[in-house]
Protein backbone atom coordinates (compact mmCIF):
# COMPACT_ATOMS: atom_id res chain seq x y z
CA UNK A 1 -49.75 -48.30 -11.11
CA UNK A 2 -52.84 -47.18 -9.05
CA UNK A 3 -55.08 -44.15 -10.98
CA UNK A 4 -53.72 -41.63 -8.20
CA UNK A 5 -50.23 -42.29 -9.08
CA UNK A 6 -50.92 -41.86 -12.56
CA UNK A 7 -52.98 -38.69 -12.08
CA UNK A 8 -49.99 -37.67 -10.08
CA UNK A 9 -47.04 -38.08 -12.76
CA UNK A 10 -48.77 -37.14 -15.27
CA UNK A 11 -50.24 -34.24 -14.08
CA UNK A 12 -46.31 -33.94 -13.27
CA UNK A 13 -45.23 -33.94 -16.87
CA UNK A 14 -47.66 -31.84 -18.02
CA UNK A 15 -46.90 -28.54 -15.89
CA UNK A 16 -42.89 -29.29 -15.45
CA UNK A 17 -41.75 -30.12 -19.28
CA UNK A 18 -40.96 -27.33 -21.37
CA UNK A 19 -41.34 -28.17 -25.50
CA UNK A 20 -40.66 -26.65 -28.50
CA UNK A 21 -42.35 -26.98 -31.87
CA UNK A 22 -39.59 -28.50 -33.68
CA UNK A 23 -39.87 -30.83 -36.84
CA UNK A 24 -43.67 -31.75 -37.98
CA UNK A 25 -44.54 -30.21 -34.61
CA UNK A 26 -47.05 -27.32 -34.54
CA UNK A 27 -49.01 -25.09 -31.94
CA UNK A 28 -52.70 -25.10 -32.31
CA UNK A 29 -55.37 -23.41 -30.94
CA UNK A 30 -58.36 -25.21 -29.44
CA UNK A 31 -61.83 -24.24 -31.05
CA UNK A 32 -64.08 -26.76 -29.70
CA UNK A 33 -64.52 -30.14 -27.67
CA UNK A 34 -66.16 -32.45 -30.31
CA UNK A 35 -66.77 -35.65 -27.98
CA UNK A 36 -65.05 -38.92 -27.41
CA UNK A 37 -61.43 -37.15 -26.72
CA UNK A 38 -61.92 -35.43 -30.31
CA UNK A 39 -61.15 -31.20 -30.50
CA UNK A 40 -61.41 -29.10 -33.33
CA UNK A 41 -58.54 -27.27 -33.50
CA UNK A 42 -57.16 -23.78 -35.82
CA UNK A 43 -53.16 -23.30 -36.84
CA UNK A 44 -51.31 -20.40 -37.43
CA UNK A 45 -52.67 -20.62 -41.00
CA UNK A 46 -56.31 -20.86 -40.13
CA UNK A 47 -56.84 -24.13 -41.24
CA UNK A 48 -59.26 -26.36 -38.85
CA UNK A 49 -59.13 -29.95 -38.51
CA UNK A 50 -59.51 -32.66 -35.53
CA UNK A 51 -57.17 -33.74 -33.15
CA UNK A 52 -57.25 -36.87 -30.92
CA UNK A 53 -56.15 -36.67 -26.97
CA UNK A 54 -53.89 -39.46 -26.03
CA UNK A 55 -54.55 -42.31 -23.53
CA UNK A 56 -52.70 -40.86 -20.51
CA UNK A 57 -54.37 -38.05 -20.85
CA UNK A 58 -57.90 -38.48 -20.75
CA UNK A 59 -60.00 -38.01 -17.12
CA UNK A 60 -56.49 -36.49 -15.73
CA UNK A 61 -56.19 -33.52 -17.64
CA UNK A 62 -58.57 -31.40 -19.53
CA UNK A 63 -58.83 -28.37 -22.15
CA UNK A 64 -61.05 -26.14 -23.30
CA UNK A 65 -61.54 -23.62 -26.35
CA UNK A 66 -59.02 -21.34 -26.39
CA UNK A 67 -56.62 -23.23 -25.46
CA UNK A 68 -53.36 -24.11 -26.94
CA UNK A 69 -51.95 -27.30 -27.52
CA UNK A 70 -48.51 -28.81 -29.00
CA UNK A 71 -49.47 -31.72 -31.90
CA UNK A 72 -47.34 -34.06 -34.02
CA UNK A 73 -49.67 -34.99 -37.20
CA UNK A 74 -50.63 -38.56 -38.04
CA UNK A 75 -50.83 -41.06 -40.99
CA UNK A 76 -54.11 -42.90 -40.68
CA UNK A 77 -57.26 -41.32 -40.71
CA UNK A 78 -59.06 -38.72 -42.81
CA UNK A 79 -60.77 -36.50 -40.54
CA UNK A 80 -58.29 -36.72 -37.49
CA UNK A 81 -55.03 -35.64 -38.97
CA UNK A 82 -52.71 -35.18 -35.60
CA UNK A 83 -52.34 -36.09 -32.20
CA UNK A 84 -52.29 -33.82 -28.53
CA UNK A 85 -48.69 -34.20 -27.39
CA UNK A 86 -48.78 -31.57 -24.65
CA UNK A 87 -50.93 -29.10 -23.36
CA UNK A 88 -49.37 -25.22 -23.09
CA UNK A 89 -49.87 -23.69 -20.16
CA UNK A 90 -48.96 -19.84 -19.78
CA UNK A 91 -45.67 -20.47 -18.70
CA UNK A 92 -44.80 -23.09 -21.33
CA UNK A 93 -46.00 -20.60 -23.83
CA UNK A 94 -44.16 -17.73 -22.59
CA UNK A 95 -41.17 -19.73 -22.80
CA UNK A 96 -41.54 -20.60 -26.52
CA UNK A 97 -42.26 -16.75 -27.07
CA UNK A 98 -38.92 -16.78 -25.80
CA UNK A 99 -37.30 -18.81 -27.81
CA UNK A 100 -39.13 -16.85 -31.17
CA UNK A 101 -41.08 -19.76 -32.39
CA UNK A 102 -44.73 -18.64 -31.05
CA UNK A 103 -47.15 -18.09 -34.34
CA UNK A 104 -47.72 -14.50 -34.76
CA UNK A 105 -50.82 -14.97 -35.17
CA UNK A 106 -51.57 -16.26 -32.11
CA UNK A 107 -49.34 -13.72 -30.62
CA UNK A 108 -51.65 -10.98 -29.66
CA UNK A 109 -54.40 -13.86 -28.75
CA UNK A 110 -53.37 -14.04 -25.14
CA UNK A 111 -52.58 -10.05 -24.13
CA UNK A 112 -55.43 -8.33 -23.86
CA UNK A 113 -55.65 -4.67 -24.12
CA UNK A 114 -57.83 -1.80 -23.97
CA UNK A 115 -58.47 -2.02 -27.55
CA UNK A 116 -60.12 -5.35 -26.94
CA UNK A 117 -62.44 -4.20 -24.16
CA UNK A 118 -65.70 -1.93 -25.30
CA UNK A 119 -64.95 1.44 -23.95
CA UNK A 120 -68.04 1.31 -21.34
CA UNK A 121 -66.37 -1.42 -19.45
CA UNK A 122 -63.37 0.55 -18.92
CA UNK A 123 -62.91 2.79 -15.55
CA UNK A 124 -63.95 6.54 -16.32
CA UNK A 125 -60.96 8.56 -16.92
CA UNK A 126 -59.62 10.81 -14.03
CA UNK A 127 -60.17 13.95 -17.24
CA UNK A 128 -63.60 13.50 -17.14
CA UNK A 129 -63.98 13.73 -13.13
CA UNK A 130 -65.34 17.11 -11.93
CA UNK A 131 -64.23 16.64 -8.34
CA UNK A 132 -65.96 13.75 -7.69
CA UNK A 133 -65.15 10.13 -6.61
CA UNK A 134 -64.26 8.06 -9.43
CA UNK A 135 -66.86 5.26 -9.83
CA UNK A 136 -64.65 2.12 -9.23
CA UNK A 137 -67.37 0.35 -10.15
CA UNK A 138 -67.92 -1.90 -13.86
CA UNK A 139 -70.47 -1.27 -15.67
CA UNK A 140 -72.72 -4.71 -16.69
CA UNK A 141 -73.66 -4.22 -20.26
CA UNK A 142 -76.16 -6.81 -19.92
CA UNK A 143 -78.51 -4.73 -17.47
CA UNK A 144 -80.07 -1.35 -18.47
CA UNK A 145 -78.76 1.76 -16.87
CA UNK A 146 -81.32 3.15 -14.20
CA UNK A 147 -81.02 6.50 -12.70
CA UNK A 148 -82.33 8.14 -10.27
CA UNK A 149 -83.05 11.91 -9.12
CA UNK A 150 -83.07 13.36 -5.98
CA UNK A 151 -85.98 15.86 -5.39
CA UNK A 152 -86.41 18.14 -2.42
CA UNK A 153 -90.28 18.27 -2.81
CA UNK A 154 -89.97 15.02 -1.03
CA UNK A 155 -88.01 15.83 1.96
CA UNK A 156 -90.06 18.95 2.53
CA UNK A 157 -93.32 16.63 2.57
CA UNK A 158 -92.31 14.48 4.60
CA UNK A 159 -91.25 17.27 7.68
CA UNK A 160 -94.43 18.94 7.26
């Protein structure tokens, strides 16, 4: 089988089969790439450990933190305790929200809400408008605020 072909059923498999987290099965969340097809990975109860990606996987599909990931755990080996079995996408995971057997506590990890997001990033609010536009604009918390005055001593100056 030629590397596109692969690419192409596998890529396949990953987006069009639908799992659930039945048996030793669990959904993890993705901290951290740790090198040679090695992630660190969290569970539901916190723990953190590393998990190997498969064969068919590697150079056709990636991940990256935050991500979440389906593994079954393994035997051998004291520091990589489980193995990447398939890669959640959002509809994938919707679908075992579905089915009720999402973690809650990854439940509120992919919804985010205005709670989440510092209040100066949020649009102004149409109560604190005095007849103005609304600036549609985000603020950028990494620059400092500048502003600037108009002044008629300028305009007169310049006419003079």
């Amino acid at each position: 089988m030629s590397k596109a072909t692969k690419r192409k059923h596998v890529t396949k498999e990953v987006l069009d089969d639908y799992v659930l987290p039945e048996g030793d099965k669990q959904v993890v969340k993705v901290l951290a790439s740790r090198g040679n097809n090695l992630h660190e990975v969290e569970t539901a109860e916190h723990d953190t450990y590393l998990v190997s990606m498969p064969t068919k996987y590697r150079k056709n599909v990636w991940i990256k933190r935050g991500d979440f990931v389906l593994v079954q755990p393994i035997e051998e080996g004291d520091k990589v305790k489980a193995e990447i079995i398939h890669i959640l996408y959002k509809d994938q995971i919707r679908y075992i929200q579905q089915e009720g057997l999402w973690p809650a506590t990854f439940a509120s990890a992919n919804h985010v809400t205005e709670e989440t997001i510092p209040s100066d990033m949020l649009p102004p609010s149409d109560e604190d408008s005095d007849d103005e536009e609304p600036d549609l604009m985000m603020v950028n918390p990494n620059r400092r605020q500048v502003e600037f005055e108009e002044s008629s001593t300028d305009e007169d100056s310049d006419n003079t």
